[in-house]
Structure formats: C-alpha cells, structure tokens
PDB file of N, CA and C in Angstrom:
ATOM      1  N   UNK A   1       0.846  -1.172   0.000  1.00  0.00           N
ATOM      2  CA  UNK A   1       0.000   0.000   0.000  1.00  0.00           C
ATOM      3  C   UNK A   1       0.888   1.229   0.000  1.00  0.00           C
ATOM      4  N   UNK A   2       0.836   2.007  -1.041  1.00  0.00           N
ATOM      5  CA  UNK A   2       1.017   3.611  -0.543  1.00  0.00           C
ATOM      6  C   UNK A   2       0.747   4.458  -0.450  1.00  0.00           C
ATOM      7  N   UNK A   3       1.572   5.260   0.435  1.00  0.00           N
ATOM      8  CA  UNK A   3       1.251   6.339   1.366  1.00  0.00           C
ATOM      9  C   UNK A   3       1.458   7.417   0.413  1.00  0.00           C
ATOM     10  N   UNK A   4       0.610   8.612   0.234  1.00  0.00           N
ATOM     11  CA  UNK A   4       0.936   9.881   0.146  1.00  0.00           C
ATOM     12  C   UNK A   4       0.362  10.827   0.492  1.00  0.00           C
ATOM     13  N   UNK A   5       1.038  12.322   0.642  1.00  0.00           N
ATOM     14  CA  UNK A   5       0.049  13.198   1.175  1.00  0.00           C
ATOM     15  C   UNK A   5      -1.449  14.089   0.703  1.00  0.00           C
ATOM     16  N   UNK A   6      -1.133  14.209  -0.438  1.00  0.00           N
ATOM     17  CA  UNK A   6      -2.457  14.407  -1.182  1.00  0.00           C
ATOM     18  C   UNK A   6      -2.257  13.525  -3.028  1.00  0.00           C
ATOM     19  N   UNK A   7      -3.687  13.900  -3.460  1.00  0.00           N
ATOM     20  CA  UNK A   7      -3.315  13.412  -5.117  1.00  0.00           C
ATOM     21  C   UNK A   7      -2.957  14.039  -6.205  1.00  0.00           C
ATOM     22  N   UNK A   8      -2.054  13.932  -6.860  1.00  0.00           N
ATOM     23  CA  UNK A   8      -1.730  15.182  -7.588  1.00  0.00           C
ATOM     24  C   UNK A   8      -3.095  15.092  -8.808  1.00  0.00           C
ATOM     25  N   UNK A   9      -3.739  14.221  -8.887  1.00  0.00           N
ATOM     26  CA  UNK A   9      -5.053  14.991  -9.625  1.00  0.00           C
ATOM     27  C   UNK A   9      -6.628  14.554  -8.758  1.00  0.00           C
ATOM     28  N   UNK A  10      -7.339  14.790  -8.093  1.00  0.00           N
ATOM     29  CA  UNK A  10      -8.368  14.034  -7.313  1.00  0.00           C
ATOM     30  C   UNK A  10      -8.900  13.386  -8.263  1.00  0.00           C
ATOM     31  N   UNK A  11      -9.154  12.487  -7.198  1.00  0.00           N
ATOM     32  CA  UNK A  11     -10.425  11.053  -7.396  1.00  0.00           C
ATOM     33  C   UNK A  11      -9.668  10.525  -8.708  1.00  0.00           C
ATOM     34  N   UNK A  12      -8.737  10.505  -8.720  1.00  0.00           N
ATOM     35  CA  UNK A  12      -8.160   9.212 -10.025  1.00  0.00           C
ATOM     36  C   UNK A  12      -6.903   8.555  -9.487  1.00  0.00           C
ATOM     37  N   UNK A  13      -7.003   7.597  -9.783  1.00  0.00           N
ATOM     38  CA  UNK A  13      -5.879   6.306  -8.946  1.00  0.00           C
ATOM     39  C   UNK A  13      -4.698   6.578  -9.487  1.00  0.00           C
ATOM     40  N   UNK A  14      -3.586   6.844  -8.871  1.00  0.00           N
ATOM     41  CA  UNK A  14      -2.385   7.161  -9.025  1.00  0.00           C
ATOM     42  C   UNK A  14      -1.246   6.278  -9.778  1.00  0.00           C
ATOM     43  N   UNK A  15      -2.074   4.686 -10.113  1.00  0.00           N
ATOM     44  CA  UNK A  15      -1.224   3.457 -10.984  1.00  0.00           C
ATOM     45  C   UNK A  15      -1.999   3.862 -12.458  1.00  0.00           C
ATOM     46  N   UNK A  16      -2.985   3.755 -12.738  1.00  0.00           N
ATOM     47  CA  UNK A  16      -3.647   3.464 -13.758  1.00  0.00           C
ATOM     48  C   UNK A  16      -4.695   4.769 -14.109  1.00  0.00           C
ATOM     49  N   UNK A  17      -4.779   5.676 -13.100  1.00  0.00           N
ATOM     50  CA  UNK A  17      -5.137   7.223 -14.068  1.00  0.00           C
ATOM     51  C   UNK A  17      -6.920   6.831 -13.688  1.00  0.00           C
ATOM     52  N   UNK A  18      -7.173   5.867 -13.632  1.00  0.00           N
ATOM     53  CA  UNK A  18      -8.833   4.995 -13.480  1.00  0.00           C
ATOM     54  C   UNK A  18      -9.734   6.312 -12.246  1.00  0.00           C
ATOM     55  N   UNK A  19     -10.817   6.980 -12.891  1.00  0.00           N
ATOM     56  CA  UNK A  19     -11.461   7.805 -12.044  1.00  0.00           C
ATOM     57  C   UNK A  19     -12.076   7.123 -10.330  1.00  0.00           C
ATOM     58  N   UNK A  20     -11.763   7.593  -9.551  1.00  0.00           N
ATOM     59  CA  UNK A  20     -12.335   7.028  -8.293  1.00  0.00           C
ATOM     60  C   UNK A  20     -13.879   7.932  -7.663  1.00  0.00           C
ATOM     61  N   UNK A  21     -14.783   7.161  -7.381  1.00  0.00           N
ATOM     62  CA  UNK A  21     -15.554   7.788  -6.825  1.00  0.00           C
ATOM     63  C   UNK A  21     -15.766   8.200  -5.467  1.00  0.00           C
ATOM     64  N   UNK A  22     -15.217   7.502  -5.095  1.00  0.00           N
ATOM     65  CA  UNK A  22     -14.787   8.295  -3.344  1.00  0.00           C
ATOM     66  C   UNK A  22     -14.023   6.863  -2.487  1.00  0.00           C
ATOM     67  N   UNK A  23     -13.534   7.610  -1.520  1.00  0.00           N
ATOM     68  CA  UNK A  23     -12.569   6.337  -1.126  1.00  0.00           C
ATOM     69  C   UNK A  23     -13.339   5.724   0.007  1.00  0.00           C
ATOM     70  N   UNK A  24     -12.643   4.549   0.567  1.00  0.00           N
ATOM     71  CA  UNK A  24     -13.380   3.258   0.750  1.00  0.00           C
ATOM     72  C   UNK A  24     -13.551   3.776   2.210  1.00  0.00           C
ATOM     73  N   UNK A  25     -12.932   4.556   2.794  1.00  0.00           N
ATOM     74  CA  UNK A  25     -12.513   4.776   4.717  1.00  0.00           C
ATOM     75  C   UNK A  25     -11.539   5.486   4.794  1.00  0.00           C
ATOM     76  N   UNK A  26     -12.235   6.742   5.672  1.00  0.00           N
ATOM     77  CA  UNK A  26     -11.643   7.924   6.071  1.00  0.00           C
ATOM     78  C   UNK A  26     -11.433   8.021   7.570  1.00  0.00           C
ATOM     79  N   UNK A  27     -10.514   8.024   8.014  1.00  0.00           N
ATOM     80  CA  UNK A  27      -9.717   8.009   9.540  1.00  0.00           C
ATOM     81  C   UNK A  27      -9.677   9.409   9.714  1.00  0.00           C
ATOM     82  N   UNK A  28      -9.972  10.361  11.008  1.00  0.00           N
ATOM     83  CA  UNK A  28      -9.579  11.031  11.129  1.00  0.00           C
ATOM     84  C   UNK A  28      -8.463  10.900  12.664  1.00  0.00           C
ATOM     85  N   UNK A  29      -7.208  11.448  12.313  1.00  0.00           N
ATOM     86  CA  UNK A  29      -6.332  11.278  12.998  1.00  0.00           C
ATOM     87  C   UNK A  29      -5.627  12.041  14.451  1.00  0.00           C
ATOM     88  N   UNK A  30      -6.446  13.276  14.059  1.00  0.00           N
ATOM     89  CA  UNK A  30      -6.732  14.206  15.341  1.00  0.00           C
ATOM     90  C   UNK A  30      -7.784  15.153  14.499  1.00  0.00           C
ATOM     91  N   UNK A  31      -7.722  16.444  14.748  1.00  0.00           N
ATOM     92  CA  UNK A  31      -8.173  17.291  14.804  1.00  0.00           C
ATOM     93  C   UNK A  31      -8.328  18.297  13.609  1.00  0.00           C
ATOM     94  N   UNK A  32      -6.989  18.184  12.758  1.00  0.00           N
ATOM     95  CA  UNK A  32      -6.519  18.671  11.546  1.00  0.00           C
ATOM     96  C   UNK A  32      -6.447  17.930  10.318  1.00  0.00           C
ATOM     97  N   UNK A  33      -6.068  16.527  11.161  1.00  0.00           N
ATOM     98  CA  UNK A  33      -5.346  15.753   9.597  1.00  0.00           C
ATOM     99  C   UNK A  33      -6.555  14.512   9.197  1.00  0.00           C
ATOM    100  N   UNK A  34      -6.799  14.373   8.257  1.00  0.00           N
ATOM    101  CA  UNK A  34      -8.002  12.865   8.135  1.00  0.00           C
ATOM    102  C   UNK A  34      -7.151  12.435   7.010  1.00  0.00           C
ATOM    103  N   UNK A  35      -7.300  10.950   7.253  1.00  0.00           N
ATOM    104  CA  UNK A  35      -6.293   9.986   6.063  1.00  0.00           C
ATOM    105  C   UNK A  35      -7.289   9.309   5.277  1.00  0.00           C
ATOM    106  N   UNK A  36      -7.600   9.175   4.370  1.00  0.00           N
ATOM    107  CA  UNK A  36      -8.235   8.506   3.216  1.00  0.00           C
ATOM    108  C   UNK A  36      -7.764   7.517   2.639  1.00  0.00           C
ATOM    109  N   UNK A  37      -8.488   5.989   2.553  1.00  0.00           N
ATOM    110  CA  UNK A  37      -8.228   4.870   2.048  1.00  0.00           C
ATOM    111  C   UNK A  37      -8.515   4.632   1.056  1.00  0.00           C
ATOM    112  N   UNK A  38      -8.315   4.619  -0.317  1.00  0.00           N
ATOM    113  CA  UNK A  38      -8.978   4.435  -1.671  1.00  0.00           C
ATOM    114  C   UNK A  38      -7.929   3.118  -2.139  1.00  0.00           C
ATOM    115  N   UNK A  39      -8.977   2.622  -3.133  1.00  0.00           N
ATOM    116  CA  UNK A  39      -9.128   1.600  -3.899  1.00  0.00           C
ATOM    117  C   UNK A  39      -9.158   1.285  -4.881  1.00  0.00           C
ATOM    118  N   UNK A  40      -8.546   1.229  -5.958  1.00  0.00           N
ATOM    119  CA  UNK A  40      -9.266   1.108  -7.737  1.00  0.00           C
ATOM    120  C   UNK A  40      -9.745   0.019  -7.642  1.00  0.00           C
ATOM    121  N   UNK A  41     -10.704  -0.034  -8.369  1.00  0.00           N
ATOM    122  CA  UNK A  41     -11.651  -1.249  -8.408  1.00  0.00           C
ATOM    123  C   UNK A  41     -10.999  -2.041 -10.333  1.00  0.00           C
ATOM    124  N   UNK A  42     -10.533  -0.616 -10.562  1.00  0.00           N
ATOM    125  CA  UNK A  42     -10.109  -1.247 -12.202  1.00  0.00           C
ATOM    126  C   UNK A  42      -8.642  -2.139 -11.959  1.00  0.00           C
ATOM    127  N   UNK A  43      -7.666  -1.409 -11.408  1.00  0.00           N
ATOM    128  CA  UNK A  43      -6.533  -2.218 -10.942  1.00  0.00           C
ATOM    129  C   UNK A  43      -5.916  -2.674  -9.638  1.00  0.00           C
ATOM    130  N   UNK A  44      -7.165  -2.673  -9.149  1.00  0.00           N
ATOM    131  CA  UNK A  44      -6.540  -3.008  -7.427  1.00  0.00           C
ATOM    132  C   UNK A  44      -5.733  -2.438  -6.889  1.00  0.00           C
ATOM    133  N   UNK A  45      -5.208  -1.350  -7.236  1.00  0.00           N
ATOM    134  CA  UNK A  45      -4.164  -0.178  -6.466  1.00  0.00           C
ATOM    135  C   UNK A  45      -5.052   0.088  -5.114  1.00  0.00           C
ATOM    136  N   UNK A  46      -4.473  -0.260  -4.320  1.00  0.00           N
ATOM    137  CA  UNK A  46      -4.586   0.708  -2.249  1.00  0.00           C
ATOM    138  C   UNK A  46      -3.936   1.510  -2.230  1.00  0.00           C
ATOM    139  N   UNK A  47      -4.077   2.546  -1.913  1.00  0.00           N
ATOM    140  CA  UNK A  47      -3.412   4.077  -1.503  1.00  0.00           C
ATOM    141  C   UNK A  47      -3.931   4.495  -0.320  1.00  0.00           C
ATOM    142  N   UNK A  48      -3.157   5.443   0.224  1.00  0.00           N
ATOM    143  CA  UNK A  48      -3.534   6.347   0.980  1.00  0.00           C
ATOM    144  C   UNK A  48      -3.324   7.519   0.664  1.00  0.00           C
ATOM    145  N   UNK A  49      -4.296   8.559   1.111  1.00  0.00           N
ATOM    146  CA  UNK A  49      -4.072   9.814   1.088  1.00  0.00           C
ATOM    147  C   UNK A  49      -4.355  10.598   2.141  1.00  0.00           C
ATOM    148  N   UNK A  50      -3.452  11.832   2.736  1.00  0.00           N
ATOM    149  CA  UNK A  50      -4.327  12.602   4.042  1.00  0.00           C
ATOM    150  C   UNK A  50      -4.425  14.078   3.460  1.00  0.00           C
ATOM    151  N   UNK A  51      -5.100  14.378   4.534  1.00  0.00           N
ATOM    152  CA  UNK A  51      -5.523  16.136   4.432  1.00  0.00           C
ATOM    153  C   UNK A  51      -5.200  16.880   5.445  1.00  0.00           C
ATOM    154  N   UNK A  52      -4.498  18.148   5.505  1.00  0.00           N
ATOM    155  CA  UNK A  52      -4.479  18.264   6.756  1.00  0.00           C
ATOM    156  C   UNK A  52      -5.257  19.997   6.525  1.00  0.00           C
ATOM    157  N   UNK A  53      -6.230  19.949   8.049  1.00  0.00           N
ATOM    158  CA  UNK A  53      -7.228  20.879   8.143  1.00  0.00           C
ATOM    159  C   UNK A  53      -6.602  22.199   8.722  1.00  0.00           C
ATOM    160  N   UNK A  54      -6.189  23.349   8.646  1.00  0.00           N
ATOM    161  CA  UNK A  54      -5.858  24.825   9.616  1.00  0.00           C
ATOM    162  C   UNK A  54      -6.803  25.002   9.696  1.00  0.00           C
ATOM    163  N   UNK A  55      -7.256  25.081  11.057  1.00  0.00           N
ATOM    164  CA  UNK A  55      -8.296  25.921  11.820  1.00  0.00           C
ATOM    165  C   UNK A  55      -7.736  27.505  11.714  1.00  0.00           C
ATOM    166  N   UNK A  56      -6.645  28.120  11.640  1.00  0.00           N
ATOM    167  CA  UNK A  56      -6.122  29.181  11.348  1.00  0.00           C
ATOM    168  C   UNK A  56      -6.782  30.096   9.945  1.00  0.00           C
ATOM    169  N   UNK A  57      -7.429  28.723   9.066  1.00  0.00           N
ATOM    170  CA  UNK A  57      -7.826  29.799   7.900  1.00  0.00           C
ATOM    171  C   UNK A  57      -9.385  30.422   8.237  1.00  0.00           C
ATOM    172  N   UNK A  58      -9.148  31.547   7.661  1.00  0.00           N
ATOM    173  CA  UNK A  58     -10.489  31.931   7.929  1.00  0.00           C
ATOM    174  C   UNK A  58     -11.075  31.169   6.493  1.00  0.00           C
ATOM    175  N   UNK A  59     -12.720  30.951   6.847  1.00  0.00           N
ATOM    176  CA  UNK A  59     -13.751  31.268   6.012  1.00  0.00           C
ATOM    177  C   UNK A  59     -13.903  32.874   5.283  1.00  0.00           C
ATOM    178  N   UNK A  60     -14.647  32.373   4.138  1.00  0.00           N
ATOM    179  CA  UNK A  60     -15.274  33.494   3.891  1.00  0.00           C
ATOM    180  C   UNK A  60     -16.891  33.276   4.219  1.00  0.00           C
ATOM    181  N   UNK A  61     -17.700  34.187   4.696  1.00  0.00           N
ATOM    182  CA  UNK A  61     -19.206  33.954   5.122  1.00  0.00           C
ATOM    183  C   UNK A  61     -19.957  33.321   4.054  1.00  0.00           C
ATOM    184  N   UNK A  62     -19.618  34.224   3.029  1.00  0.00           N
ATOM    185  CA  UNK A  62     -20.671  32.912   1.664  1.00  0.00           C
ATOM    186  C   UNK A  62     -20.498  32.227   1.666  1.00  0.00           C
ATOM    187  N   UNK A  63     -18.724  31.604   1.751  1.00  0.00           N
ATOM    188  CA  UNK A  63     -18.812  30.091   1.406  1.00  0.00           C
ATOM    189  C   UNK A  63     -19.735  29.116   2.765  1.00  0.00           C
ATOM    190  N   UNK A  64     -19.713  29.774   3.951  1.00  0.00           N
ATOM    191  CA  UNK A  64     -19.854  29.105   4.766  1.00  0.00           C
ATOM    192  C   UNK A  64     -21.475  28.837   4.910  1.00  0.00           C
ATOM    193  N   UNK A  65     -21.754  30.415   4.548  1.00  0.00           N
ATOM    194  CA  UNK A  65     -23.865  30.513   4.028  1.00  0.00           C
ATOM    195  C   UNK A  65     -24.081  29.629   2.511  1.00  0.00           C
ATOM    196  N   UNK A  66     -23.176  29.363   2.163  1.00  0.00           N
ATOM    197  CA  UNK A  66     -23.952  28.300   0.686  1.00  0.00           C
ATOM    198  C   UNK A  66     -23.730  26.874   1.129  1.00  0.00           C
ATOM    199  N   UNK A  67     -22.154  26.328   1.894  1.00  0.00           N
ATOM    200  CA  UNK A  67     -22.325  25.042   2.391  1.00  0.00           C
ATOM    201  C   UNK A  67     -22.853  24.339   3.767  1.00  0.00           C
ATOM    202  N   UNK A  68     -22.812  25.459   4.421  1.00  0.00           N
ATOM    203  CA  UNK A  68     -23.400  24.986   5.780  1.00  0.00           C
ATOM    204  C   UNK A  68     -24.651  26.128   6.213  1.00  0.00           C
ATOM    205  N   UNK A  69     -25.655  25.751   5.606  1.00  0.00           N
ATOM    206  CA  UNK A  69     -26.908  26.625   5.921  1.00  0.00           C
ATOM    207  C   UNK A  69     -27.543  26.650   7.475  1.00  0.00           C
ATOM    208  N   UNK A  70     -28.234  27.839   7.517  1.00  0.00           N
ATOM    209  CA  UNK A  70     -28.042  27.504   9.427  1.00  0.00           C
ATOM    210  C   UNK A  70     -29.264  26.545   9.563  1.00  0.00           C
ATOM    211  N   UNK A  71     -28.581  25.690  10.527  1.00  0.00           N
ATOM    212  CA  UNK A  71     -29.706  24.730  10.646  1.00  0.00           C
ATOM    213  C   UNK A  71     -30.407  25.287  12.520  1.00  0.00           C
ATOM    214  N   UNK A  72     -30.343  26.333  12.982  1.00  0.00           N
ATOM    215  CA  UNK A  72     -30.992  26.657  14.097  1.00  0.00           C
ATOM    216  C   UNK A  72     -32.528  26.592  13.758  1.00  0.00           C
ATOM    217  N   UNK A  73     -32.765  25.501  14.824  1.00  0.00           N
ATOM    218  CA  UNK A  73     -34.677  25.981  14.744  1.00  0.00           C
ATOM    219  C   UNK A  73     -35.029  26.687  15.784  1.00  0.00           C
ATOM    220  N   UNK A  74     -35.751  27.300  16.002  1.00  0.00           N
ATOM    221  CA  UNK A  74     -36.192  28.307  17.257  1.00  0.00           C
ATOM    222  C   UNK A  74     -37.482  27.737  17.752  1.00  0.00           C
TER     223      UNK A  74
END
C-alpha cells in the first residue's frame, strides 16, 4: 500500500489514471489531519491519502452561508 500526502489529480488512482468515486474509509487522525483509504476497483491499487485541516484559515461567510446553511430551529 502507498502512502501519500495528497493526489496530484483528485479522485483518479495514481497506478492506472482509473477515475475514483470516493474512497473506501476515512480516519480522522486528530483534529486537523483525516487519512483517506482508496481503492481502484479497475486495478486493485490501495493508496492512501491525508488532508491536513488549519483551523487558522479563515472562512469566507458565503462560502460558509452556501455550504453549511443555518440549521438553528427556534
């Protein structure tokens, strides 16, 4: 299996180029970093990939009002 830190193109398997639709199991490892398990189903390549999250970045408010709508009910 290998390890890397991100994909140099998303969702396509890094042996055979084969589009991935999302990976099989996502670990998150603390707080920042989540590791991703993917699979080609065309050539049996296992990989890993992680992400790592800064809480340091800001948002911008739209992005945050178009993906996370307020869900407060009163």
């Amino acid at each position: 299996m290998t390890s890397i830190t991100s994909l140099p193109e998303p969702r396509k398997c890094i042996c055979c180029g084969a589009r991935l639709t999302s990976p099989d199991r996502c670990t998150y490892l603390d707080e920042e970093t989540a590791c991703y398990l993917w699979n080609c189903h065309k050539c049996g390549c296992e990989f890993e990939s992680s992400i790592s999250m800064y809480p340091e970045t800001p948002l911008r408010p739209e992005i945050v009002d178009e993906f996370l709508p307020n869900l407060l009910v009163a």
